[in-house]
N, C-alpha and C. Protein backbone atom coordinates (compact mmCIF):
# COMPACT_ATOMS: atom_id res chain seq x y z
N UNK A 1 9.25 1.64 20.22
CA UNK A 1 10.37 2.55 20.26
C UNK A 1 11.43 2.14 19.25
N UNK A 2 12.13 2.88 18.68
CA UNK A 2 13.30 2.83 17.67
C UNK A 2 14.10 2.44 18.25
N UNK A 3 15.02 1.57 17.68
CA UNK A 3 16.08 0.83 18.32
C UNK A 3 17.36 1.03 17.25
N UNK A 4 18.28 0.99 17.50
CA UNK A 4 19.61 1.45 17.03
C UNK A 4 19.97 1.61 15.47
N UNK A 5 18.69 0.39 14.90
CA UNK A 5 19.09 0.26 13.13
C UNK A 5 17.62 1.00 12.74
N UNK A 6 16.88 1.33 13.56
CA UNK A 6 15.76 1.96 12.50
C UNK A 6 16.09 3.73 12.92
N UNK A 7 15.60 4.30 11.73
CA UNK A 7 15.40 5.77 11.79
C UNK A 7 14.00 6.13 11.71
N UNK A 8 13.89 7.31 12.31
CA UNK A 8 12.45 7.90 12.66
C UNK A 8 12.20 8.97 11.29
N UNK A 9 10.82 8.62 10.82
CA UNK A 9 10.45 9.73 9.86
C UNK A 9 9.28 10.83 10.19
N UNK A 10 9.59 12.28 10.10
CA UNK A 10 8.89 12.97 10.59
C UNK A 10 8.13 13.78 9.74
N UNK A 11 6.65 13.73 9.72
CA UNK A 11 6.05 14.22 8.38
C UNK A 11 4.92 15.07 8.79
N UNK A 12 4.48 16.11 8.08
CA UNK A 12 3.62 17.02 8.34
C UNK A 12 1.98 16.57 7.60
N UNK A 13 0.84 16.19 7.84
CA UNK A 13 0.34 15.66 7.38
C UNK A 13 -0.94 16.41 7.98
N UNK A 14 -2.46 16.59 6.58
CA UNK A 14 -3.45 16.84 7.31
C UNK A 14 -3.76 16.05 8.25
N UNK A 15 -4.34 16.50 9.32
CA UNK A 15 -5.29 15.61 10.44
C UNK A 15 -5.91 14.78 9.87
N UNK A 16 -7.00 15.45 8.82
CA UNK A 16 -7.96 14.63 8.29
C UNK A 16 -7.62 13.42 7.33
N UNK A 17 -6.99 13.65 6.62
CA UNK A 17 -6.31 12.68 5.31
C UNK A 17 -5.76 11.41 6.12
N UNK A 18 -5.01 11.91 7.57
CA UNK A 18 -4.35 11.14 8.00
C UNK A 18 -5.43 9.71 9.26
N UNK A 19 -6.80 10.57 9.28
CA UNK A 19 -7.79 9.68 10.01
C UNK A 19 -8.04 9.29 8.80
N UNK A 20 -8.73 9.39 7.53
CA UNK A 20 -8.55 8.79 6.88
C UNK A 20 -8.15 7.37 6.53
N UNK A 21 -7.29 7.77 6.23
CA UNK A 21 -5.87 6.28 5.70
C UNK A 21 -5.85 5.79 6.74
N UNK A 22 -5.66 6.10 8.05
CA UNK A 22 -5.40 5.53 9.00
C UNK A 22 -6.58 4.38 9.10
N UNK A 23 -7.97 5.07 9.01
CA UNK A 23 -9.03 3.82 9.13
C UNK A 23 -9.08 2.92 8.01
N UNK A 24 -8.84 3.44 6.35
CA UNK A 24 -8.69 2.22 5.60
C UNK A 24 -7.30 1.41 5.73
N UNK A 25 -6.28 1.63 6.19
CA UNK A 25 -5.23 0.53 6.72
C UNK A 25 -5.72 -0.50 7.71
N UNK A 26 -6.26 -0.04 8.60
CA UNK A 26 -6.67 -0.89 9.60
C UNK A 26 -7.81 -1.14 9.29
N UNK A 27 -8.68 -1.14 8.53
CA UNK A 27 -9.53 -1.80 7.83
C UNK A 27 -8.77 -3.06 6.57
N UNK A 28 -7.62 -2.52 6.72
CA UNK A 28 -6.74 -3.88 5.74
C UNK A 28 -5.65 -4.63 6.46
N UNK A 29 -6.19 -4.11 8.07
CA UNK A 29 -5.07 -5.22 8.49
C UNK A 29 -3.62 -4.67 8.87
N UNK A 30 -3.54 -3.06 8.69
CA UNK A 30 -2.21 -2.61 8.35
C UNK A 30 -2.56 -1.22 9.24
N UNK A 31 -0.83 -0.81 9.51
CA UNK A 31 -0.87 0.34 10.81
C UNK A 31 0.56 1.49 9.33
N UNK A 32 0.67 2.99 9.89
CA UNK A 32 0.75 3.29 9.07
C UNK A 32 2.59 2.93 8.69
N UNK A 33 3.24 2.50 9.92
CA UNK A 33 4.67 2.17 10.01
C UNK A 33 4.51 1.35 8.66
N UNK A 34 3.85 0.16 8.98
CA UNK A 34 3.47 -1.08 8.09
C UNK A 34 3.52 -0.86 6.55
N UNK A 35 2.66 0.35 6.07
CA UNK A 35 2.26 0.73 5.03
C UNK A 35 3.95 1.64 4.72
N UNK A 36 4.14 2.37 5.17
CA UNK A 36 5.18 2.70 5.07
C UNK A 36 6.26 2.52 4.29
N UNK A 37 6.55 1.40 5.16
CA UNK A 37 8.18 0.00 5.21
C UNK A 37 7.47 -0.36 3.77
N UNK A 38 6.24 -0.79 3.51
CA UNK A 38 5.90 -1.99 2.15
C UNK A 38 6.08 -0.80 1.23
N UNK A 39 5.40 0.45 1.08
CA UNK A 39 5.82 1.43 -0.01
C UNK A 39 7.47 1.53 -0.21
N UNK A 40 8.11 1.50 0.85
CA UNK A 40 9.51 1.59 0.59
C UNK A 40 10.06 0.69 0.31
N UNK A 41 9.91 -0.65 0.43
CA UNK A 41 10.58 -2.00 0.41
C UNK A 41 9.95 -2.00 -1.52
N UNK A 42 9.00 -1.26 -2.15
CA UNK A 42 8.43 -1.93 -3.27
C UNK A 42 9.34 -1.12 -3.89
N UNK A 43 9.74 0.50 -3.47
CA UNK A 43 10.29 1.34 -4.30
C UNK A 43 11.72 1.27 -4.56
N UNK A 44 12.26 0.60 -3.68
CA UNK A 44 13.75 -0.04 -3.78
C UNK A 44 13.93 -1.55 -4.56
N UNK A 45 12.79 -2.43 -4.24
CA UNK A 45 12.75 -3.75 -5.63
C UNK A 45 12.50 -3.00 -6.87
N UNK A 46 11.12 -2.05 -7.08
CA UNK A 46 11.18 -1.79 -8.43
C UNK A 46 11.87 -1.06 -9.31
N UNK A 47 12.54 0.11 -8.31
CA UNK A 47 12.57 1.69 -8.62
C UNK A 47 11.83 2.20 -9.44
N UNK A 48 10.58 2.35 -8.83
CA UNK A 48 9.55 3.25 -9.46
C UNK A 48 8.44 3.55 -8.29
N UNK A 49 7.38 4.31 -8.34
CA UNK A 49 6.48 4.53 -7.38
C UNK A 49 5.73 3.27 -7.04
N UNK A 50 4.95 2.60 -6.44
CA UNK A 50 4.41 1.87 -5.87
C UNK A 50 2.53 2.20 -6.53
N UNK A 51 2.30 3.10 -7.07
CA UNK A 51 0.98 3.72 -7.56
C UNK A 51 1.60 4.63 -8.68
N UNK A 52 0.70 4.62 -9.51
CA UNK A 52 1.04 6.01 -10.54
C UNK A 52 0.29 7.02 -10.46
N UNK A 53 0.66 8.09 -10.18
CA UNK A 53 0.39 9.41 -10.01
C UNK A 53 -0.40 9.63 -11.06
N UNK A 54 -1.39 10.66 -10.99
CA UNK A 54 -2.49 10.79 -12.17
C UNK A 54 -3.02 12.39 -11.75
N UNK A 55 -3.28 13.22 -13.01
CA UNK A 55 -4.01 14.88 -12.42
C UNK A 55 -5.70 14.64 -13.08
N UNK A 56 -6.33 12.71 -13.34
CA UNK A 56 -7.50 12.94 -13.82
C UNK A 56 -8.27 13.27 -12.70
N UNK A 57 -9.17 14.34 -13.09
CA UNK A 57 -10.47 14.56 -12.23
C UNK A 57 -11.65 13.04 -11.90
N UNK A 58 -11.77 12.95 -11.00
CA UNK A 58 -12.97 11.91 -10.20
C UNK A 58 -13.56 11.60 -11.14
N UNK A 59 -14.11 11.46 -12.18
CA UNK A 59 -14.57 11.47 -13.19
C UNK A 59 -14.23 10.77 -14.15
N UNK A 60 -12.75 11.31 -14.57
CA UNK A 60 -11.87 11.00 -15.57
C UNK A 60 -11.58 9.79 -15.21
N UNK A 61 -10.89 9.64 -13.95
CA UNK A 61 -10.68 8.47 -13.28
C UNK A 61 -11.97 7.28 -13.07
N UNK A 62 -12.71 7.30 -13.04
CA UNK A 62 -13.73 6.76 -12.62
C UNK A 62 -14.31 6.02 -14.33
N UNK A 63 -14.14 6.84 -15.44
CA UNK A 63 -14.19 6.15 -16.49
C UNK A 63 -13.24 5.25 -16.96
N UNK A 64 -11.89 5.36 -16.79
CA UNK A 64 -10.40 4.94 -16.82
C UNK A 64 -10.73 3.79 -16.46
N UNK A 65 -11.28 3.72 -14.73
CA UNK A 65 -11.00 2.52 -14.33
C UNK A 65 -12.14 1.90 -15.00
N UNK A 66 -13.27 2.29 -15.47
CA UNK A 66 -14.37 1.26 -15.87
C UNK A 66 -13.93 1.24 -17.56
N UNK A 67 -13.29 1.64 -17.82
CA UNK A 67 -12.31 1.22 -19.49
C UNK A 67 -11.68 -0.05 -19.21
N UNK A 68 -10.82 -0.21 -18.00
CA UNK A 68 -9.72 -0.92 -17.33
C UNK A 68 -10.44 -1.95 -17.10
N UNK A 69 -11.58 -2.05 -16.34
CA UNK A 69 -12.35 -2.98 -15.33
C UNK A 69 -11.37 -3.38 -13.63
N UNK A 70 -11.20 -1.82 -13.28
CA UNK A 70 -10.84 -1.39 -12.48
C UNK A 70 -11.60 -1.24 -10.99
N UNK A 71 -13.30 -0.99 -11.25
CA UNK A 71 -14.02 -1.41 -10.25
C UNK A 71 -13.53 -1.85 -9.30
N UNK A 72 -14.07 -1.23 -8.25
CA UNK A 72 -14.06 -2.01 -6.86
C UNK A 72 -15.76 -1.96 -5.99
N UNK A 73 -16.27 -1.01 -6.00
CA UNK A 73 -17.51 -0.94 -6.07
C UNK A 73 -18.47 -0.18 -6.35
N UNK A 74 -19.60 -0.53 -6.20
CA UNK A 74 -20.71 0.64 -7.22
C UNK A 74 -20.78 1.52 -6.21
N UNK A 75 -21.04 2.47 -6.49
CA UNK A 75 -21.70 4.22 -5.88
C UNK A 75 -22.65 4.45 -6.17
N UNK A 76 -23.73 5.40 -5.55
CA UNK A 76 -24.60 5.77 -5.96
C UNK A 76 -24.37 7.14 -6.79
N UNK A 77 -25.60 7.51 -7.75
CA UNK A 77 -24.83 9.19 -8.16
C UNK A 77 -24.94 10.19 -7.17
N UNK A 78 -25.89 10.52 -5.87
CA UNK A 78 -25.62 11.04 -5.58
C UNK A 78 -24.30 11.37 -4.41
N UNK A 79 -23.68 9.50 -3.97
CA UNK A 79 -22.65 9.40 -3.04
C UNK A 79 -21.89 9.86 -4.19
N UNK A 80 -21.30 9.70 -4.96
CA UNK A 80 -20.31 10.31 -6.42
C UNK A 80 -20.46 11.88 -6.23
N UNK A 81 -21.26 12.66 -6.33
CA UNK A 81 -21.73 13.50 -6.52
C UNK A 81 -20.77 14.50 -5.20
N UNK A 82 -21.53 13.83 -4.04
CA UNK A 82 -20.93 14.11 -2.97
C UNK A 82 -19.57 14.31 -2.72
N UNK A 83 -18.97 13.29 -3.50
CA UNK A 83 -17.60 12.79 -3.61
C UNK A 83 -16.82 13.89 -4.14
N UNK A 84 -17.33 14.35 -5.21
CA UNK A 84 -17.09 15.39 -6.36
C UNK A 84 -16.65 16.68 -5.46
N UNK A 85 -18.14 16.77 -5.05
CA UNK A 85 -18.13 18.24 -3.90
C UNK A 85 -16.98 18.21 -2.92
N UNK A 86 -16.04 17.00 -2.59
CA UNK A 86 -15.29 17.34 -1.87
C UNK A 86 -14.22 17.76 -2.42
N UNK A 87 -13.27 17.69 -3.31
CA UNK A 87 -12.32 18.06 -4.42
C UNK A 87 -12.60 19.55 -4.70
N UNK A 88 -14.05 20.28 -4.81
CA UNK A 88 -14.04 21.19 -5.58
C UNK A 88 -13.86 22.41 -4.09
N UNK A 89 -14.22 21.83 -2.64
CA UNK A 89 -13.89 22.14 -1.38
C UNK A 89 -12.24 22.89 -1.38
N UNK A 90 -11.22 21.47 -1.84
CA UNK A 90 -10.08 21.67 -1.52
C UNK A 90 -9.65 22.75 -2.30
């Protein structure tokens, strides 16, 4: 419960996006208050976003990061593929 110095934030969010994130946070240890407070605590040390915003397609991105050596792990083409199909959904 909120106590006298914190304020409550109220946000409209898909269901889905929000099971989502919700399972890779707590797959890192982290709840979404948690994630929250650290996005905000980074955006007030840095003043800037905490991630940089990007309009590359899955793709675009996916070469970027292997330009970068950005990897995190391999995919198969057709899990990629799959991946793809969900973007072209939204």
């Amino acid at each position: 419960m909120a106590t006298k110095s914190e304020d409550r934030i109220s946000v409209r969010i898909d269901p889905k996006l929000k099971k989502t994130v919700q399972k890779e946070l707590n797959d890192m240890g982290l709840d979404l208050t948690t994630f929250i407070t650290m996005s905000f605590k980074e955006i007030e040390r840095t003043h800037t976003l905490p991630f940089t915003p990007t309009n590359l397609s899955p793709l675009e991105q996916s070469l970027n990061d292997l330009r970068t050596g950005h990897l995190t792990k391999a995919v198969s083409v057709d899990d990629y593929l799959n991946e793809v199909d969900k973007y072209d959904e939204d």
